[in-house]
C-alpha atoms as a PDB file:
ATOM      1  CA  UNK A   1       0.000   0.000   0.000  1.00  0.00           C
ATOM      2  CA  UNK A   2       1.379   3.439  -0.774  1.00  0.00           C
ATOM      3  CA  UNK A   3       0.456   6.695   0.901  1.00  0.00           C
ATOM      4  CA  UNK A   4       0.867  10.521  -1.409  1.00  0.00           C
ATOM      5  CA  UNK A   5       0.312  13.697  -0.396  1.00  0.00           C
ATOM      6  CA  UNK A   6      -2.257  13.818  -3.299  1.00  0.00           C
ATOM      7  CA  UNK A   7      -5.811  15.747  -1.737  1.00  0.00           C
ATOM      8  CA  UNK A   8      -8.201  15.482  -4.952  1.00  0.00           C
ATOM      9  CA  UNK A   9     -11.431  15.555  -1.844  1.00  0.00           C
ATOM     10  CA  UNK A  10     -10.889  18.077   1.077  1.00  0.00           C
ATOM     11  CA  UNK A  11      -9.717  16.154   4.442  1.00  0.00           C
ATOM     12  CA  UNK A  12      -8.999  12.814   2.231  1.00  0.00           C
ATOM     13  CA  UNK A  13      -5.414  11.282   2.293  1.00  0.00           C
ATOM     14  CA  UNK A  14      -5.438   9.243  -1.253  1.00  0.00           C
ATOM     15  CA  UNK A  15      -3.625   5.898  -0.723  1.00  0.00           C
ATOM     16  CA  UNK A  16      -2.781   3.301  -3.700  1.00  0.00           C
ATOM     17  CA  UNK A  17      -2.995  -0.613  -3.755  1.00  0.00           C
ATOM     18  CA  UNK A  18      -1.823  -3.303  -6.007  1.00  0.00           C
ATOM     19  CA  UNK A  19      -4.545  -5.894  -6.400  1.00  0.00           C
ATOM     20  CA  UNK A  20      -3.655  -8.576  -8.562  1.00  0.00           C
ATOM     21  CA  UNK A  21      -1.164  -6.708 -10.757  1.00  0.00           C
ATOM     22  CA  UNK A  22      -3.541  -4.021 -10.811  1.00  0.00           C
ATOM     23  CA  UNK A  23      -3.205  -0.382  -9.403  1.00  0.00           C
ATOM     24  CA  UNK A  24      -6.022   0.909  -7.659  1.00  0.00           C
ATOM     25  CA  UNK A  25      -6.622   4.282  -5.997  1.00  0.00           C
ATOM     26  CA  UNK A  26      -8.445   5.331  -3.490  1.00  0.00           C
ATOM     27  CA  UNK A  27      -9.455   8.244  -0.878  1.00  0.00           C
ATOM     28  CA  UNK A  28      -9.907   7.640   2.808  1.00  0.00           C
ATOM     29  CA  UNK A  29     -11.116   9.998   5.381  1.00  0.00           C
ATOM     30  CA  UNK A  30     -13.063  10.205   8.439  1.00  0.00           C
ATOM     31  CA  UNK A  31     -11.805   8.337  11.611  1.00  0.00           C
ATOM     32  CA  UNK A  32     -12.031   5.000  12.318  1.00  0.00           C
ATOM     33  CA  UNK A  33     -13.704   5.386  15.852  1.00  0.00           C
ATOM     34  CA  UNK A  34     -16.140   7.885  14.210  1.00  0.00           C
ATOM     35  CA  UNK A  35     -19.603   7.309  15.676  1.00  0.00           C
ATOM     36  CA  UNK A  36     -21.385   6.016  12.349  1.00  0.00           C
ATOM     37  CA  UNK A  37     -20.330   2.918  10.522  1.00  0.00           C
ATOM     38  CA  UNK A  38     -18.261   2.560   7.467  1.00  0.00           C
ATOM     39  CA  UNK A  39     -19.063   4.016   4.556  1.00  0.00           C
ATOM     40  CA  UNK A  40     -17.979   3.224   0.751  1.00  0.00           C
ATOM     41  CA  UNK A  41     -18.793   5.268  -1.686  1.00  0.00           C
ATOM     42  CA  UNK A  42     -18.533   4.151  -5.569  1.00  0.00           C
ATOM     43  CA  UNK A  43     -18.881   6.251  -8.348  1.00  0.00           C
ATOM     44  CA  UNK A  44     -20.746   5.625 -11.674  1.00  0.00           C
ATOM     45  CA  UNK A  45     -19.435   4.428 -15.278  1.00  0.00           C
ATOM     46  CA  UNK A  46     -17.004   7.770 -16.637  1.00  0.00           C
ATOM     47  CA  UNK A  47     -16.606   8.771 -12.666  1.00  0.00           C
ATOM     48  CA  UNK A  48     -13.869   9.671 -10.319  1.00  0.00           C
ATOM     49  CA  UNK A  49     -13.526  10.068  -6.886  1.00  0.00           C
ATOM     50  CA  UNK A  50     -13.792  13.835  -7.192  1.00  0.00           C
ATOM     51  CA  UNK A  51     -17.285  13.348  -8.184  1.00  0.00           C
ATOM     52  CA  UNK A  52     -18.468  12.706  -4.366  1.00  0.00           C
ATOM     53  CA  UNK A  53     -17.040  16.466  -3.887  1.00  0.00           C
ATOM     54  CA  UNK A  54     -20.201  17.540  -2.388  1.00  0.00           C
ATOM     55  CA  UNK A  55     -21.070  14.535  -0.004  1.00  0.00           C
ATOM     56  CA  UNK A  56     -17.803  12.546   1.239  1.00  0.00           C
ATOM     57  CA  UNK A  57     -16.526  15.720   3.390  1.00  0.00           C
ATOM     58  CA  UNK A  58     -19.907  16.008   5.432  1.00  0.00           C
ATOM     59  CA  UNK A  59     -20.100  12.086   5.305  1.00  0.00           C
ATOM     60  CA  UNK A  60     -16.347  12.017   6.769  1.00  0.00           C
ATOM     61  CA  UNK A  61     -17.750  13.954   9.640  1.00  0.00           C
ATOM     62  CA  UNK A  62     -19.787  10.793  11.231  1.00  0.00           C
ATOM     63  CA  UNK A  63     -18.103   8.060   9.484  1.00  0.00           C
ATOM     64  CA  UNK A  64     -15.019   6.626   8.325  1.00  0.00           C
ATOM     65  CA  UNK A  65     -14.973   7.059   4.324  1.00  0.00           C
ATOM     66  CA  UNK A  66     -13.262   5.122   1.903  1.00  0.00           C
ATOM     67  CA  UNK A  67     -13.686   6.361  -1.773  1.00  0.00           C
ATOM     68  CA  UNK A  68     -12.060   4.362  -4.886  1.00  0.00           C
ATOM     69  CA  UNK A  69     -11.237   5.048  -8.463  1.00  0.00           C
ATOM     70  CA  UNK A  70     -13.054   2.080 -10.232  1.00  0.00           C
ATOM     71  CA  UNK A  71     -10.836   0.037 -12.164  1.00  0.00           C
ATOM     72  CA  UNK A  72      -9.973   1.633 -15.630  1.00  0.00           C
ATOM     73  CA  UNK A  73     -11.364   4.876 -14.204  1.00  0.00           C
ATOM     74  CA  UNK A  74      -8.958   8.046 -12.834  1.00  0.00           C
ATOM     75  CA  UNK A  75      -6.465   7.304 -11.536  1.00  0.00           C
ATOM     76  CA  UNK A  76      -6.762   3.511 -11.516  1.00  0.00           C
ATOM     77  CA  UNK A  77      -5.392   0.974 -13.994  1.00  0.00           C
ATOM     78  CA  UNK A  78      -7.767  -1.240 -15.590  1.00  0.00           C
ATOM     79  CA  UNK A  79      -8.484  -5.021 -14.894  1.00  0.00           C
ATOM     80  CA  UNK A  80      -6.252  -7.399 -16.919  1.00  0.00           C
ATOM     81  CA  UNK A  81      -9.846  -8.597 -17.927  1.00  0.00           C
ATOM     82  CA  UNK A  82     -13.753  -8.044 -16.277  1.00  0.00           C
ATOM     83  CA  UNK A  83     -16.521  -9.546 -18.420  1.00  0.00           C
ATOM     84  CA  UNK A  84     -18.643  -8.828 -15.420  1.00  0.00           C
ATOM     85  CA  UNK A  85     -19.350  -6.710 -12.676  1.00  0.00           C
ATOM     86  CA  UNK A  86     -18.083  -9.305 -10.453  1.00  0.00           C
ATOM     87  CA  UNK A  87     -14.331  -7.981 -11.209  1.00  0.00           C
ATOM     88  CA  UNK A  88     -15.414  -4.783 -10.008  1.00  0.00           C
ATOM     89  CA  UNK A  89     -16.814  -5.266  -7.132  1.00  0.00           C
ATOM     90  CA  UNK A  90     -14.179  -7.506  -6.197  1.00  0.00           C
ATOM     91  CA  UNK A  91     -11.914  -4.996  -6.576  1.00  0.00           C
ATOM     92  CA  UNK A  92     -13.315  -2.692  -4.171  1.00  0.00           C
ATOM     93  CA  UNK A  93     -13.750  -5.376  -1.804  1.00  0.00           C
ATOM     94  CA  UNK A  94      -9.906  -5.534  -1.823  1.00  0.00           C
ATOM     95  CA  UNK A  95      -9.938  -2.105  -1.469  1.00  0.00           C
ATOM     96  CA  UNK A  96     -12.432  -2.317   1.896  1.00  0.00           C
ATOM     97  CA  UNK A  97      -9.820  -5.406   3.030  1.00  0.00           C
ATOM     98  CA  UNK A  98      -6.503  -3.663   2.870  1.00  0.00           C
ATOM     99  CA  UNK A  99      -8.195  -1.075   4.904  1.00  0.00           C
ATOM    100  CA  UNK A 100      -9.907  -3.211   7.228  1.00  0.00           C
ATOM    101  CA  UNK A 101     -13.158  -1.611   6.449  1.00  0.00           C
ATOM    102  CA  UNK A 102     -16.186  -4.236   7.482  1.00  0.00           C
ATOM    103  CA  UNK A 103     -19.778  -4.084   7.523  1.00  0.00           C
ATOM    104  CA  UNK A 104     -19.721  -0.525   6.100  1.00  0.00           C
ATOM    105  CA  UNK A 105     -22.816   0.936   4.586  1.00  0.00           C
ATOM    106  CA  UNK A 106     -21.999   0.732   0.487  1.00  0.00           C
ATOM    107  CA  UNK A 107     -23.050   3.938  -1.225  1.00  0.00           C
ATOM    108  CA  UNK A 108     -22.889   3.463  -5.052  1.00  0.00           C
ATOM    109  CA  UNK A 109     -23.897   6.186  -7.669  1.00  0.00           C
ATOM    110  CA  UNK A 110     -25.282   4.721 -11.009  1.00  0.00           C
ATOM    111  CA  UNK A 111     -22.891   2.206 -11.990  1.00  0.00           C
ATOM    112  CA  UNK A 112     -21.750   2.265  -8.521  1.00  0.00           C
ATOM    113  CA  UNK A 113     -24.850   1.149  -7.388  1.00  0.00           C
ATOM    114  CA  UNK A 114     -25.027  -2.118  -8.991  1.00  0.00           C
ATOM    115  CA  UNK A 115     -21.166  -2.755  -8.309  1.00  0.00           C
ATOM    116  CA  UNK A 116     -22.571  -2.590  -4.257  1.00  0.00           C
ATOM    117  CA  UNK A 117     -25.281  -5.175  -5.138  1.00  0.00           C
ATOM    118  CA  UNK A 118     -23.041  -7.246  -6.810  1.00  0.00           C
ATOM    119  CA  UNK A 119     -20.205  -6.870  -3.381  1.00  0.00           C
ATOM    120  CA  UNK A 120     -23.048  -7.473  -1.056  1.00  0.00           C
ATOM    121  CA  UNK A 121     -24.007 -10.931  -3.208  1.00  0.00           C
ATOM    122  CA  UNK A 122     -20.315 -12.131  -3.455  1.00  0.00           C
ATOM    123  CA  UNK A 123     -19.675 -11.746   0.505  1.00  0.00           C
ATOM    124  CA  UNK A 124     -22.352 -11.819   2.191  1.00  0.00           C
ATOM    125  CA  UNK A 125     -22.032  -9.439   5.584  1.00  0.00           C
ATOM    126  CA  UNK A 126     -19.335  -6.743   3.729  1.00  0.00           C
ATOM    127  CA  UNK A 127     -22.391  -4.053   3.415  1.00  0.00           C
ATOM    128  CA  UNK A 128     -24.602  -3.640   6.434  1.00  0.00           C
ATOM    129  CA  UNK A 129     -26.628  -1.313   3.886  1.00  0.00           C
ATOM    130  CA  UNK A 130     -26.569  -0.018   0.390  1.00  0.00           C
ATOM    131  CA  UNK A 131     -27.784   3.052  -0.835  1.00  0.00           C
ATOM    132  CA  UNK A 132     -28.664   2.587  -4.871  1.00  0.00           C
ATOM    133  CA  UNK A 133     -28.169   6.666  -6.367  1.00  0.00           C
ATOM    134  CA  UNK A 134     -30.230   6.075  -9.509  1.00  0.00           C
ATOM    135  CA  UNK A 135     -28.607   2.625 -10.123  1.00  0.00           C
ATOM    136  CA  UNK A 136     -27.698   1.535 -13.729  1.00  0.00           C
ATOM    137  CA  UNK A 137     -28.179  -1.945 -14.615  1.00  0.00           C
ATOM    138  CA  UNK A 138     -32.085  -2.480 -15.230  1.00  0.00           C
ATOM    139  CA  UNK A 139     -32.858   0.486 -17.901  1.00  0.00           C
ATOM    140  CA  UNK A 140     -29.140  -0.502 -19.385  1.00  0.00           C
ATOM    141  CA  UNK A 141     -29.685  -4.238 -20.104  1.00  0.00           C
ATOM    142  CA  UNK A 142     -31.150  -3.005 -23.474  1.00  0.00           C
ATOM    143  CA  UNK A 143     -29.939  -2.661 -27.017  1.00  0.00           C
ATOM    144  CA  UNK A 144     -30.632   1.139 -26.826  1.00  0.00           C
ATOM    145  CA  UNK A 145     -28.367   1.478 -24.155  1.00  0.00           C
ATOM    146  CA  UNK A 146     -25.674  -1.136 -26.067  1.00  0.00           C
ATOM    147  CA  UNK A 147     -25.098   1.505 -28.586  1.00  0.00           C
ATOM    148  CA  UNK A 148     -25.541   4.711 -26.286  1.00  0.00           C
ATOM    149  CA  UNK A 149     -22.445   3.134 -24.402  1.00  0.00           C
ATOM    150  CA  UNK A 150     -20.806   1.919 -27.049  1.00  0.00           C
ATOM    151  CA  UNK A 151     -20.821   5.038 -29.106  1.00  0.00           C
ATOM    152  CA  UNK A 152     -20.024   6.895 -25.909  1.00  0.00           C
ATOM    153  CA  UNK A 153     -16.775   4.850 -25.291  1.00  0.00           C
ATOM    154  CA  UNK A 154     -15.404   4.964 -28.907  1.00  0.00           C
ATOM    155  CA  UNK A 155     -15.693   8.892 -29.411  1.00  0.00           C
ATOM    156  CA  UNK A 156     -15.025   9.774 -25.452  1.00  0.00           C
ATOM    157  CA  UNK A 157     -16.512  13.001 -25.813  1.00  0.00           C
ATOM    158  CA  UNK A 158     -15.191  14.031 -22.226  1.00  0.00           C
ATOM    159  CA  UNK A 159     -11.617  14.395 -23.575  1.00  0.00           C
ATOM    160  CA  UNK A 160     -12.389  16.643 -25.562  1.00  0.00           C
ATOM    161  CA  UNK A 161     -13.868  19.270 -22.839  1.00  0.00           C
ATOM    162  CA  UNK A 162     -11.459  17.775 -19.701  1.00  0.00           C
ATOM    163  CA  UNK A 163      -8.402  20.221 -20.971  1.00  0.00           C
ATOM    164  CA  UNK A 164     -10.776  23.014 -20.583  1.00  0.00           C
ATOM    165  CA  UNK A 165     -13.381  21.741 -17.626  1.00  0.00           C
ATOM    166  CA  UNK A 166     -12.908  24.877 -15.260  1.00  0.00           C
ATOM    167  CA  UNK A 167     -13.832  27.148 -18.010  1.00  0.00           C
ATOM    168  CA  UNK A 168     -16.564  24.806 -18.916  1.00  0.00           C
ATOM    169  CA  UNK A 169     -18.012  24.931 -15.365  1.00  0.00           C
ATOM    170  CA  UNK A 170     -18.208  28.332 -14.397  1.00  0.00           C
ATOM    171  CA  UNK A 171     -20.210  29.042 -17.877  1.00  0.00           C
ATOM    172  CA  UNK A 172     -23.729  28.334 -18.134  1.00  0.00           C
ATOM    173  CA  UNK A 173     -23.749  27.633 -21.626  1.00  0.00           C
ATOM    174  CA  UNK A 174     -20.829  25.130 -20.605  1.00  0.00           C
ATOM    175  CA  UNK A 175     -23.066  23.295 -18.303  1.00  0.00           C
ATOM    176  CA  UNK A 176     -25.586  23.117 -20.241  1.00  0.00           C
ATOM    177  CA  UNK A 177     -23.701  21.774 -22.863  1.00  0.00           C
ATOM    178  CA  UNK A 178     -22.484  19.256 -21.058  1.00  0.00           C
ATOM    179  CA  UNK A 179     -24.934  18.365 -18.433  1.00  0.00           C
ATOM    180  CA  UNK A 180     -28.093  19.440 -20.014  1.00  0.00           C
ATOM    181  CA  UNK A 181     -31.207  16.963 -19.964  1.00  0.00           C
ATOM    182  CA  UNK A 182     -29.072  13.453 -19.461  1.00  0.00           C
ATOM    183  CA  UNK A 183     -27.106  14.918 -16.252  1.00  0.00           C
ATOM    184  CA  UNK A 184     -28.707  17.785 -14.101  1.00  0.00           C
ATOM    185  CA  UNK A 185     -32.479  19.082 -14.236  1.00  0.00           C
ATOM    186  CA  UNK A 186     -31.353  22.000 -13.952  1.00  0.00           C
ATOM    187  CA  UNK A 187     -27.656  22.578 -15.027  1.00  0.00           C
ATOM    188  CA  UNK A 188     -27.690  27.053 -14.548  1.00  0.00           C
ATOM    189  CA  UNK A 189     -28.204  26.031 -10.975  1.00  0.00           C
ATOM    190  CA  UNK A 190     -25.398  23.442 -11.015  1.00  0.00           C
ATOM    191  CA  UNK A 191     -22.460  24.654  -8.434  1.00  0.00           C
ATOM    192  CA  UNK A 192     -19.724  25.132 -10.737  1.00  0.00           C
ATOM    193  CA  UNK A 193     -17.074  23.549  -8.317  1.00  0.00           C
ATOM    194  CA  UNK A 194     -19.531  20.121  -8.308  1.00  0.00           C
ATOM    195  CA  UNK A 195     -19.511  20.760 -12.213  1.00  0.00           C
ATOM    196  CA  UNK A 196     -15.541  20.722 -12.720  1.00  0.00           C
ATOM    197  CA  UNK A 197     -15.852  17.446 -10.443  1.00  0.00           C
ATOM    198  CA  UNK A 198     -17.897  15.833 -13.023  1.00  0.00           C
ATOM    199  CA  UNK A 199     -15.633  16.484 -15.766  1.00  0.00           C
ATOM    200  CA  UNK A 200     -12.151  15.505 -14.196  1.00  0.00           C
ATOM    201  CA  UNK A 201     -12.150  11.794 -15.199  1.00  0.00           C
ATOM    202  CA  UNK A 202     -12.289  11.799 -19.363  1.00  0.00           C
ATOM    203  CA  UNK A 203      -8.502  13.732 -18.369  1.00  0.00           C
ATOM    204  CA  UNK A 204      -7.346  10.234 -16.695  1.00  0.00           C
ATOM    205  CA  UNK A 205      -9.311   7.239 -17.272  1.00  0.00           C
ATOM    206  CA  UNK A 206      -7.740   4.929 -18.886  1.00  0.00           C
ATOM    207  CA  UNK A 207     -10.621   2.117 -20.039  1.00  0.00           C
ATOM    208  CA  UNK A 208     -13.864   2.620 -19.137  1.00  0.00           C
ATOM    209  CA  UNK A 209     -15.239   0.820 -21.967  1.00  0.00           C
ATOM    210  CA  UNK A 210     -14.623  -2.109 -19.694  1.00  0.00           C
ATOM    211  CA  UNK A 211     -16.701  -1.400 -16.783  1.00  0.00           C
ATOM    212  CA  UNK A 212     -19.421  -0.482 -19.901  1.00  0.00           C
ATOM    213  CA  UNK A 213     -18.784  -3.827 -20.920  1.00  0.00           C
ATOM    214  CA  UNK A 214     -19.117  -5.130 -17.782  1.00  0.00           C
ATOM    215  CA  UNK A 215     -22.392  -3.230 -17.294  1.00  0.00           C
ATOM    216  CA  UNK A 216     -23.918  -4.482 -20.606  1.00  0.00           C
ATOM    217  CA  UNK A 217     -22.960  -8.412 -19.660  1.00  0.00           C
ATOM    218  CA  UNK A 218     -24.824  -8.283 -15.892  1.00  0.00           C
ATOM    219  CA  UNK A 219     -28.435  -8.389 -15.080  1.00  0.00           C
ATOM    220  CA  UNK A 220     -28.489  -7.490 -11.484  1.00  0.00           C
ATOM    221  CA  UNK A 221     -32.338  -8.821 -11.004  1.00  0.00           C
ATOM    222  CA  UNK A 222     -31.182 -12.189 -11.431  1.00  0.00           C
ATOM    223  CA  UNK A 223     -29.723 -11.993  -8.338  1.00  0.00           C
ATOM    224  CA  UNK A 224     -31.573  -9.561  -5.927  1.00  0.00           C
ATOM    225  CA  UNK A 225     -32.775 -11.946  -3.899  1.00  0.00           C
ATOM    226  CA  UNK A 226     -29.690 -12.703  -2.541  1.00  0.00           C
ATOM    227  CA  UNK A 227     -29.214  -9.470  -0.973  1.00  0.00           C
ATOM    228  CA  UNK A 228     -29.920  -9.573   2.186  1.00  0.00           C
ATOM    229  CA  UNK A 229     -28.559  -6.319   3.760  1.00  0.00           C
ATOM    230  CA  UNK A 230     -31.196  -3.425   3.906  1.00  0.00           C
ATOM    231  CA  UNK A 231     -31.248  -1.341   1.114  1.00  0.00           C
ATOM    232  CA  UNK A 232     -32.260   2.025  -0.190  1.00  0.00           C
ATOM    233  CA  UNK A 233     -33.317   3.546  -3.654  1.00  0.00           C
ATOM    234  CA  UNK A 234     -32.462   7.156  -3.937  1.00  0.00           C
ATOM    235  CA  UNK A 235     -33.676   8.703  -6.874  1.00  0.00           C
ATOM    236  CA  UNK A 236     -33.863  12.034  -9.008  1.00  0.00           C
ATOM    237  CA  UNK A 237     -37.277  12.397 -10.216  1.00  0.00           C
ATOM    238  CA  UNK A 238     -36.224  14.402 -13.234  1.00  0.00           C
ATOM    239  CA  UNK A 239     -33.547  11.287 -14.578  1.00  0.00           C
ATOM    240  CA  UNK A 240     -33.297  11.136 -18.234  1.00  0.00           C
ATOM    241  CA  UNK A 241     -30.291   8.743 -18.108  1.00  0.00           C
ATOM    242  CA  UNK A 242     -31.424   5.824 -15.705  1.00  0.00           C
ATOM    243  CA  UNK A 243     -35.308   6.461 -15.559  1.00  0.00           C
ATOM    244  CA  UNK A 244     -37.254   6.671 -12.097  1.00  0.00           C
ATOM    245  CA  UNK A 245     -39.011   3.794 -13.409  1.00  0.00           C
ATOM    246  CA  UNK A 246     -35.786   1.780 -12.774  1.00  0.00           C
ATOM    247  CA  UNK A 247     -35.916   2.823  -8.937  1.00  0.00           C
ATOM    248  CA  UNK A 248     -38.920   1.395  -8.794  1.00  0.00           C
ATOM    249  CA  UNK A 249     -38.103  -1.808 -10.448  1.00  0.00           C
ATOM    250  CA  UNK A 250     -35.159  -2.010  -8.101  1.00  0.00           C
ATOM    251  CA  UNK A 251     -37.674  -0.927  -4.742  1.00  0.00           C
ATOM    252  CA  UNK A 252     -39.975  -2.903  -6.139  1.00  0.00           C
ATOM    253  CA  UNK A 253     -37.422  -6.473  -5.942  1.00  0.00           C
ATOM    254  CA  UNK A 254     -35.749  -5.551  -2.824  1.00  0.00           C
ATOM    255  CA  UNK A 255     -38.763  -4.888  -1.045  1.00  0.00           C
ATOM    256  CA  UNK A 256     -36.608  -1.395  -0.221  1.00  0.00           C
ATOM    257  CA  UNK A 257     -37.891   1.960  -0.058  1.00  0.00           C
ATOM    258  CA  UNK A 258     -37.743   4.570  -2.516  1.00  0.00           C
ATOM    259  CA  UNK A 259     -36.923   8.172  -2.027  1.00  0.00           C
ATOM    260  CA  UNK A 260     -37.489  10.843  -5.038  1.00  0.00           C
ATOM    261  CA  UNK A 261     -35.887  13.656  -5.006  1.00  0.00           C
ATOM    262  CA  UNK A 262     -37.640  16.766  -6.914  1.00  0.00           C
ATOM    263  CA  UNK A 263     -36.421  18.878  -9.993  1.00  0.00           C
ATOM    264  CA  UNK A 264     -33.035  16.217  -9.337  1.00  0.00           C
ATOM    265  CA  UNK A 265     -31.262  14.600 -12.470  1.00  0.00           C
ATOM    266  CA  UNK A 266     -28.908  11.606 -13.001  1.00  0.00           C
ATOM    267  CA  UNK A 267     -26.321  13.622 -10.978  1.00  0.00           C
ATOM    268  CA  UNK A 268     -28.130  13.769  -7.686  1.00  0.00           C
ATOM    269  CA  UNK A 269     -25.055  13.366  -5.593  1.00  0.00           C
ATOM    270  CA  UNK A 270     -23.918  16.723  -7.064  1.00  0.00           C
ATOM    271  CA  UNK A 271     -26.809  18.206  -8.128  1.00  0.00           C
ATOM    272  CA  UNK A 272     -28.608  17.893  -4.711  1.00  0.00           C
ATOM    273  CA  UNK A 273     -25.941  16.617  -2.348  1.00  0.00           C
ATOM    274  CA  UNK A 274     -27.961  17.935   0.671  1.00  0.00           C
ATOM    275  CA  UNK A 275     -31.449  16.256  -0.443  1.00  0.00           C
ATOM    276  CA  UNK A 276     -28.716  13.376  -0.807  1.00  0.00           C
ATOM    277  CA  UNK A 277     -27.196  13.903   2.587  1.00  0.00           C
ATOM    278  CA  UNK A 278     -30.356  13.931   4.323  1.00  0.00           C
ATOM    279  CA  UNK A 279     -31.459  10.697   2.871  1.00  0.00           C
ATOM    280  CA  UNK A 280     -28.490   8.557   3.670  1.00  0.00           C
ATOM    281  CA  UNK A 281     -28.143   9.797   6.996  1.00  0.00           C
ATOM    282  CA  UNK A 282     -31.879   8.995   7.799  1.00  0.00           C
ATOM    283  CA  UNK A 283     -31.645   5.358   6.175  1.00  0.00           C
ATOM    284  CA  UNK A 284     -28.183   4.713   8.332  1.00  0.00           C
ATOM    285  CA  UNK A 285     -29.533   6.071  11.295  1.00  0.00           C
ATOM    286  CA  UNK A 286     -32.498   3.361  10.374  1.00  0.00           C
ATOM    287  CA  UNK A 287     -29.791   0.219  10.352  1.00  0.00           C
ATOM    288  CA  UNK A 288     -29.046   0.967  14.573  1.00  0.00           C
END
């Protein structure tokens, strides 16, 4: 394990690990004897730790926080192979390991969300919770969403605007260029420090067709009903990217309740990180 001076979220010391020839990163913060339990946080498909800018700090302040790079994604290097999301979550599971982090509520943001469910089927016991941010994997086992991704990975529009995201962010033509209708409901009223957070990744992933991959091959309702921890579906009413209709699907399976968020897009965790706040800290207070 190696330790940098590296502080891409505010209180966070960024550590690295080599899993399995692999490097992964990751952000840790919080104390271990905080009064809450563990939290992991993992980010969607295209997603970096800075994109939990808005919610890991006040999280940190109750819990101890652990916050990777997905494999492929930032600043970690990809899997020598993941044809599911199995090699994900497994990877973060490492992650949780080499910092002895157990029975930690899982936190996962689109893509994120179904690498949780897929962590909490493998062991059994390593999430006392999960909190599903308008989880991907329902709405994206189509053909529609084949190409979308596909298309997505081979142009990698987010290079193209990642030399440039600070100017980007603080326009409102920027944001609305790039967040408008599939990210944010309402991108002029995006924070443009939460919006520069967003677009960091394209400037240092290194494969995230993989985890798309990965995405496409795994049908998390096959499986739901081995998930035993209590769960949580935490949506954005106003989601053009993984529809609301998905949330309920996933409520719907895991017999979990669902919380909407108004005027709230795909983005929720920066879009409305204290609608977001407020909802995981009611559902953990829920798990004593």
């Amino acid at each position: 394990m190696v330790t940098d001076g590296n502080h891409r979220l505010a209180g966070f010391e960024e550590r690295e690990l080599e899993w399995r020839g692999t490097r992964l990163r990751y952000a840790v913060g919080g104390t271990a004897g905080a009064d809450g339990p563990p939290l992991v946080l993992v980010h969607g498909l295209g997603g970096t730790i800075e994109n939990w800018r808005g919610l890991a700090p006040s999280l940190a302040a109750r819990h101890r926080v652990l916050v990777p790079d997905l494999p492929g994604h930032g600043h970690s290097a990809p899997l020598p192979e993941a044809r599911d999301l199995d090699a994900l979550a497994e990877a973060v599971l490492a992650i949780a390991d080499a910092e002895d982090v157990r029975g930690a509520v899982w936190i996962g943001h689109s893509l994120g969300g179904g690498v949780s469910l897929r962590a909490a089927v493998i062991r059994p016991g390593a999430a006392r919770g999960i909190v599903l941010a308008a989880a991907a994997g329902i709405g994206t086992a189509t053909r529609a969403a084949e190409v979308t991704l596909a298309v997505l990975g081979a142009t990698k529009p987010g290079r193209w605007i990642a030399p440039h995201r600070r100017a980007w962010a603080r326009s409102r033509l920027g944001r609305r260029t790039a967040f408008g209708w599939w990210g944010v409901a309402d991108p002029y009223a995006l924070d443009p420090e939460q919006a520069e957070a967003f677009l960091v990744g394209p400037a240092h992933h290194t494969d995230t067709r993989q985890a798309g991959r990965a995405l496409l091959a795994s049908d998390p309702r096959l499986e739901l009903d081995r998930v035993a921890c209590p769960c949580l579906c935490l949506w954005g009413a106003s989601d053009n990217w993984v529809r609301p209709a998905d949330g309920m699907e996933y409520a719907r399976r895991l017999r979990a309740p669902l919380r909407m968020i108004a005027g709230c897009g795909h983005l929720l965790i920066g879009e409305r990180p204290d609608a977001c706040l407020a909802a995981i800290r009611d559902f953990v207070e829920s798990l004593d």
